[in-house]
Protein backbone atom coordinates (compact mmCIF):
# COMPACT_ATOMS: atom_id res chain seq x y z
CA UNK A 1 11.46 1.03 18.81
CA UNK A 2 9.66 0.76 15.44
CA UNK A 3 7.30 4.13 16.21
CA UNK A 4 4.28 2.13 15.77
CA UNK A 5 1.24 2.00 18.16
CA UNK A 6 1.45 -0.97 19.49
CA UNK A 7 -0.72 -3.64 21.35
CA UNK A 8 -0.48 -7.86 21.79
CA UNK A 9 -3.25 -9.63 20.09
CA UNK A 10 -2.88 -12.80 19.14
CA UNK A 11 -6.09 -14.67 19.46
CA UNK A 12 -7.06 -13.78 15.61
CA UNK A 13 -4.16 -14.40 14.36
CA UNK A 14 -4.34 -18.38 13.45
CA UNK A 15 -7.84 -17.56 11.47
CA UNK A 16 -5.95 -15.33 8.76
CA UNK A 17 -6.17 -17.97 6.12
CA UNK A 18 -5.34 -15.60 3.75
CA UNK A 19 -3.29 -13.88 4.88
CA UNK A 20 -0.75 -15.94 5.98
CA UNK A 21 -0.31 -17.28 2.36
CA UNK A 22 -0.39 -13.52 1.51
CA UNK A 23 2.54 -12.68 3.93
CA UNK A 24 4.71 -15.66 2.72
CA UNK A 25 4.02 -15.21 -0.68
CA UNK A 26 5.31 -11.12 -0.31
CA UNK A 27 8.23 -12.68 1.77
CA UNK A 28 9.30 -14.54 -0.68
CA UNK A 29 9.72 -12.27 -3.29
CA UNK A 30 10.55 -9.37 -0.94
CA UNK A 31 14.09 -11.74 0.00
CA UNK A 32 14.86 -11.64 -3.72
CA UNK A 33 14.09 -7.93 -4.42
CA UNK A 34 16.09 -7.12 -0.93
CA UNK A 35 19.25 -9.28 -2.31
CA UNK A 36 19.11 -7.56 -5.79
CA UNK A 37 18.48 -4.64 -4.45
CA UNK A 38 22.13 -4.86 -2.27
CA UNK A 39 23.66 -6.51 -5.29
CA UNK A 40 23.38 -3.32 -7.27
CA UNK A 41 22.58 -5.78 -10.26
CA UNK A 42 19.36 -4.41 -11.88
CA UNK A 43 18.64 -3.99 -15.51
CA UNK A 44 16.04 -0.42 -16.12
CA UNK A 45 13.88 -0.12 -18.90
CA UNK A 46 11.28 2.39 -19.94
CA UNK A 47 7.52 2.25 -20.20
CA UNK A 48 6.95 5.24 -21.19
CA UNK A 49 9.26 8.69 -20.48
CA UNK A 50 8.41 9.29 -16.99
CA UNK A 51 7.89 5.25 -16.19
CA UNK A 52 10.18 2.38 -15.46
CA UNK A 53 10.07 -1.18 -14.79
CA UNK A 54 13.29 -2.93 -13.67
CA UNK A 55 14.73 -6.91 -13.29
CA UNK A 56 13.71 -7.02 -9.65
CA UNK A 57 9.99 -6.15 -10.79
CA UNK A 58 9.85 -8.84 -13.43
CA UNK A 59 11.26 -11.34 -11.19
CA UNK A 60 9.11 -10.46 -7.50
CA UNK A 61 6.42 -10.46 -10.33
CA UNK A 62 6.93 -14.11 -11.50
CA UNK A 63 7.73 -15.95 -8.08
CA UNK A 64 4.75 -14.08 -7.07
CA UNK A 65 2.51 -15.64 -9.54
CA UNK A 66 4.27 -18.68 -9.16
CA UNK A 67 2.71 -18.78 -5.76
CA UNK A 68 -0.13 -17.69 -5.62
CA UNK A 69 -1.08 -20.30 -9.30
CA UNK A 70 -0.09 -23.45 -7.14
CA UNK A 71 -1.62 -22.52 -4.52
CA UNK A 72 -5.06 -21.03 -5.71
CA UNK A 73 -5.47 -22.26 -9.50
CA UNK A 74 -9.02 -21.35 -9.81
CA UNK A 75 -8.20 -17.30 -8.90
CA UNK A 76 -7.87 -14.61 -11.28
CA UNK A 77 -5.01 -12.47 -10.63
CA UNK A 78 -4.09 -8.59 -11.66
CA UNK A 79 -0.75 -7.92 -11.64
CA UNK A 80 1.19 -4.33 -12.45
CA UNK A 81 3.38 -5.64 -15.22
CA UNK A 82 1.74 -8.25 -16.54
CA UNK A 83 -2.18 -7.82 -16.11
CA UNK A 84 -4.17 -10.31 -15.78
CA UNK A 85 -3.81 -14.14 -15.63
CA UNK A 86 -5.58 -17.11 -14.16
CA UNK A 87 -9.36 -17.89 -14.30
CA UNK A 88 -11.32 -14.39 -15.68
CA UNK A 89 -14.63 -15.77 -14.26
CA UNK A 90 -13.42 -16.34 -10.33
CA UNK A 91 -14.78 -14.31 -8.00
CA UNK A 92 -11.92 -14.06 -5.70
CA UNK A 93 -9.11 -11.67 -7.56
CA UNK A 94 -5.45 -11.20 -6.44
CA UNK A 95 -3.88 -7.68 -6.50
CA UNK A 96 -0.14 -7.20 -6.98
CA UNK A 97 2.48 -5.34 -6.87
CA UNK A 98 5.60 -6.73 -7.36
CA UNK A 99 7.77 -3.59 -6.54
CA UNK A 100 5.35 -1.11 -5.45
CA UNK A 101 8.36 2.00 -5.37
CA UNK A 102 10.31 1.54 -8.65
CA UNK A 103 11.66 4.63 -8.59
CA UNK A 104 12.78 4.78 -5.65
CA UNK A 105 14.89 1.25 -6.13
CA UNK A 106 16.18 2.13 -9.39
CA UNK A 107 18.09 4.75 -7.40
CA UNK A 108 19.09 2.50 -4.78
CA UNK A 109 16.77 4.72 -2.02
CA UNK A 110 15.57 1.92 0.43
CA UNK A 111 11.93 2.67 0.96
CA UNK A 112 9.78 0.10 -1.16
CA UNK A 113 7.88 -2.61 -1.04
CA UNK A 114 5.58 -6.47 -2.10
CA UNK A 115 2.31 -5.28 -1.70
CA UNK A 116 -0.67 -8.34 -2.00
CA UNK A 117 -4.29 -8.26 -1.89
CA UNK A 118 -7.59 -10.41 -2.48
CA UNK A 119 -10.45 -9.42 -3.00
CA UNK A 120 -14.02 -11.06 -3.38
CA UNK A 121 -16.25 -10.29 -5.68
CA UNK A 122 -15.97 -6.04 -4.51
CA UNK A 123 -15.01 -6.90 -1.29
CA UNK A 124 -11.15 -6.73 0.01
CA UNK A 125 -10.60 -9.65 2.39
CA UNK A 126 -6.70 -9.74 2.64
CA UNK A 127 -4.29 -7.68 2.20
CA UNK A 128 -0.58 -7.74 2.95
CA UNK A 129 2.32 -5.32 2.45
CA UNK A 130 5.69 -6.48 2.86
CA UNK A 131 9.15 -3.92 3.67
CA UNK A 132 12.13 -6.49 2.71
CA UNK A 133 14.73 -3.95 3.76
CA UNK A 134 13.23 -3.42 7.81
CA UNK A 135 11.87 -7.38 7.59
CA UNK A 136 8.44 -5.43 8.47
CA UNK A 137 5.13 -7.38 7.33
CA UNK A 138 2.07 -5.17 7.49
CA UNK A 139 -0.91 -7.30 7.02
CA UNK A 140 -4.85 -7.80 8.07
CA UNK A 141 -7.46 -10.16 7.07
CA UNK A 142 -11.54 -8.56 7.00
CA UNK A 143 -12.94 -8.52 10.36
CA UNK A 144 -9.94 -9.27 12.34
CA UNK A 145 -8.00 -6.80 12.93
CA UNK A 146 -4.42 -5.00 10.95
CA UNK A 147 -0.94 -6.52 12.61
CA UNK A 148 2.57 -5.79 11.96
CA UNK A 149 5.16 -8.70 12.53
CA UNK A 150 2.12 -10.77 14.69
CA UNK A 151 1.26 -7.23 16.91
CA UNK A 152 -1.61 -5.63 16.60
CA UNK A 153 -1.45 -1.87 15.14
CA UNK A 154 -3.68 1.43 15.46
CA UNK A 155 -3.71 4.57 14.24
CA UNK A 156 -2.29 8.33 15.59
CA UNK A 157 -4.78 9.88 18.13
CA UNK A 158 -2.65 13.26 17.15
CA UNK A 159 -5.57 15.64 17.07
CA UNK A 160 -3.73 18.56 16.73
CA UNK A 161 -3.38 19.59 12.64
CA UNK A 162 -0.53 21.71 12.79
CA UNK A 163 1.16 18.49 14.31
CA UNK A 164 0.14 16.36 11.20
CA UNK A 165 2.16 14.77 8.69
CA UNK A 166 0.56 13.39 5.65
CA UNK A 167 2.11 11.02 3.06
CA UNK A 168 0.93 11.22 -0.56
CA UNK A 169 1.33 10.25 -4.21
CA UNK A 170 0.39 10.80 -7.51
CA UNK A 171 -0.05 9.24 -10.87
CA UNK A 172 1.66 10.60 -13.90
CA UNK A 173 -1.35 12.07 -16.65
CA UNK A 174 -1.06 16.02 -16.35
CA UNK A 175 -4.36 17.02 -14.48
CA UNK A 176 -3.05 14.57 -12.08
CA UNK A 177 0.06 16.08 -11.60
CA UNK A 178 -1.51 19.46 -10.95
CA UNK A 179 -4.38 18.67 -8.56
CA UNK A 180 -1.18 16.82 -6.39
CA UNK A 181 0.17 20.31 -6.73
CA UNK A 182 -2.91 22.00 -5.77
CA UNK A 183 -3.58 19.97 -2.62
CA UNK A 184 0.21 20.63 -1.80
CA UNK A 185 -0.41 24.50 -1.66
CA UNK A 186 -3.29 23.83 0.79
CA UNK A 187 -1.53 21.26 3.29
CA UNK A 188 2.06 22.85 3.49
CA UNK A 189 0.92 25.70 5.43
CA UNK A 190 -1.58 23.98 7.71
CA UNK A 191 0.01 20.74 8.42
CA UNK A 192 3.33 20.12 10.18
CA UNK A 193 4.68 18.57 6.53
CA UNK A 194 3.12 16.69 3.87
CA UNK A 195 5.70 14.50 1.89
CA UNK A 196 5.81 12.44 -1.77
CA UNK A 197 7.59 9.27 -0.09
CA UNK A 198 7.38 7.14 -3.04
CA UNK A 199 5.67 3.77 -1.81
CA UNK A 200 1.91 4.50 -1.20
CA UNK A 201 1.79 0.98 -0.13
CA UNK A 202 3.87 1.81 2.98
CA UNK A 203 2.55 5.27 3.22
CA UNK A 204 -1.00 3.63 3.63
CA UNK A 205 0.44 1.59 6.31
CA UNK A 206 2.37 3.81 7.88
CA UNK A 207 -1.30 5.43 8.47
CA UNK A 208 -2.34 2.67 9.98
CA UNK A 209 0.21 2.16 12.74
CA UNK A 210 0.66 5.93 13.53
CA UNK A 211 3.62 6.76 11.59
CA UNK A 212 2.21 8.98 9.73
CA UNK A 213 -1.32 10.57 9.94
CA UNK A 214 -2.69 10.38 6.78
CA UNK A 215 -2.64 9.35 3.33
CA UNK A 216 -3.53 11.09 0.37
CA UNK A 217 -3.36 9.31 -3.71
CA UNK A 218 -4.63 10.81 -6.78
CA UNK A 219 -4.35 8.57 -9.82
CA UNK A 220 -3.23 5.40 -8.29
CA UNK A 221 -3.87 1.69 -9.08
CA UNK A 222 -5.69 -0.79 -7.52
CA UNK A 223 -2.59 -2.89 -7.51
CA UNK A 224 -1.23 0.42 -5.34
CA UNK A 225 -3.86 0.72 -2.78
CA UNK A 226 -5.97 -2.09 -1.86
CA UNK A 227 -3.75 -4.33 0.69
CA UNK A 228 -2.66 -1.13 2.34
CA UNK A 229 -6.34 0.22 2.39
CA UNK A 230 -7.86 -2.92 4.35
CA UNK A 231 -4.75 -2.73 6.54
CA UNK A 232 -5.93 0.82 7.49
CA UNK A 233 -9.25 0.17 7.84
CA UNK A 234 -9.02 -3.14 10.17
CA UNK A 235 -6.28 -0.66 11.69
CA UNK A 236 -9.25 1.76 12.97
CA UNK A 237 -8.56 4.38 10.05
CA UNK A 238 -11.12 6.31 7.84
CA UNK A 239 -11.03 6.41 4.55
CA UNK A 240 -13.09 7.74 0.99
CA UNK A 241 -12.03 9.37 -2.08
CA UNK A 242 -10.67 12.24 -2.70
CA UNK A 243 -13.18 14.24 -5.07
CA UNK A 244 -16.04 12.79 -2.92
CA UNK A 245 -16.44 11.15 0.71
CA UNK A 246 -16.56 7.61 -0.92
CA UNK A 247 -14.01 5.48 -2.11
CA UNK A 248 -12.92 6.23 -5.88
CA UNK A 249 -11.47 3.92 -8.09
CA UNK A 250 -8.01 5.74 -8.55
CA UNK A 251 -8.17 8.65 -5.91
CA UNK A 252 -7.91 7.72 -1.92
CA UNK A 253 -7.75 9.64 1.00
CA UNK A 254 -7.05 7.69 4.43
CA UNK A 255 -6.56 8.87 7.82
CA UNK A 256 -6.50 8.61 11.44
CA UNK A 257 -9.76 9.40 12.60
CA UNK A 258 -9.28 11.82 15.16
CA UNK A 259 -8.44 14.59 12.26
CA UNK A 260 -10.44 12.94 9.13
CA UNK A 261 -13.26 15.93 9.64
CA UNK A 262 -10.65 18.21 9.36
CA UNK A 263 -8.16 16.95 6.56
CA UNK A 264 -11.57 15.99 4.83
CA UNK A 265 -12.58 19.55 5.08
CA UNK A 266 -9.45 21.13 3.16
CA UNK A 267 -9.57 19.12 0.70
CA UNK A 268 -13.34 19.61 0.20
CA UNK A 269 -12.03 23.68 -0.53
């Protein structure tokens, strides 16, 4: 049993355009981070002295792009490593990560992931987020519903706090570092844990099938959160910023909605 909330759906399934090219795209370059990533072969460099980028990031990123050029030359795309390519003046826009858990991979801990997303004009209408190690392909397409491996997923009707466990993630600037800390000395005591898994990809959609309850990012990308946000939200999760109830352009807070009030509430203090 995967954990997930479960249920068969597969009526909508045939219209996700999208997201089908989405989910082959990240399953593509998931099989060649999944084979590096049991090779032991990967080259590490530094960004910066807290930041990495590896081999299997440079090449997910370039069959990625690869794809997604043939197939949709007159998209722009924004990618982690390598910004942005394609045409500047489309409407529709293609989020990436290539290897959304660096960290994580560089020290051969197997919890990463391809995350994908599209978005038109400011409107996310695909997203995908692909777990090469499990085989597990998260995806949802606007209006029709969030689906893991062709089922359809929910979120946790847990609607007891103490029994809550919230994922969460931060970026690296110092303020960041220390509001992550901040909101860790509120949770820890209330909540039944709140963890730093190191994919907020996963994390997101983890929220969405009932993994986990909620999701809380300060100082993450766009290329971080928008495939796993839609997923949640065609899922049946809430979600807004963290500093204030709507969504922010680096902070995110996503939950189940039987305790969003609450979680909302604490973080509010």
């Amino acid at each position: 049993m995967c954990g997930c909330m479960l249920t068969k759906d597969k009526t909508k399934v045939s219209n996700m355009k999208y997201a089908s090219d989405a989910v082959e795209c990240a399953k593509i370059a998931g099989k060649f981070l999944r084979e590096v990533f049991r090779s032991g072969n990967i080259t590490i460099e530094y960004k910066d002295l807290n930041e990495t980028v590896t081999s299997a990031d440079k090449g997910s990123e370039q069959l990625i792009l690869e794809y997604l050029t043939e197939r949709f030359p007159d998209h722009k795309i924004i990618s982690e490593e390598s910004g942005a390519s394609g045409n500047g003046s489309s409407e529709f826009v293609w989020y990436i990560d290539p290897l959304d858990g660096t960290t994580n991979f560089a020290h051969h801990i197997p919890f990463f992931n391809v995350s994908i997303a599209l978005q038109k004009r400011s409107e996310i209408i695909c997203g995908a987020v692909y777990n090469p190690l499990l085989d597990e392909a998260f995806y949802a397409e606007k209006g029709f519903g969030a689906y893991l491996n062709g089922m359809k997923i929910e979120p946790s009707k847990n609607s007891n706090l103490k029994h809550a466990f919230i994922g969460c993630c931060h970026g690296r600037k110092d303020d960041e570092i220390s509001k992550f800390i901040e909101l860790m000395r509120k949770f820890k005591p209330k909540v039944k844990d709140m963890r730093k898994l190191g994919s907020g990809a996963l994390e997101l959609c983890y929220t969405a099938c009932g993994r986990i309850d909620a999701f809380i990012g300060y100082g993450i990308k766009p290329w971080d959160f928008k495939a796993g946000l839609l997923i949640g939200l065609e899922s049946g999760c809430k979600a807004g910023g963290i500093l204030k109830d709507d969504i922010e352009e680096s902070n995110l807070f996503m939950s189940q909605p039987v305790l969003h009030n609450q979680i909302r509430e604490i973080i509010k203090t």
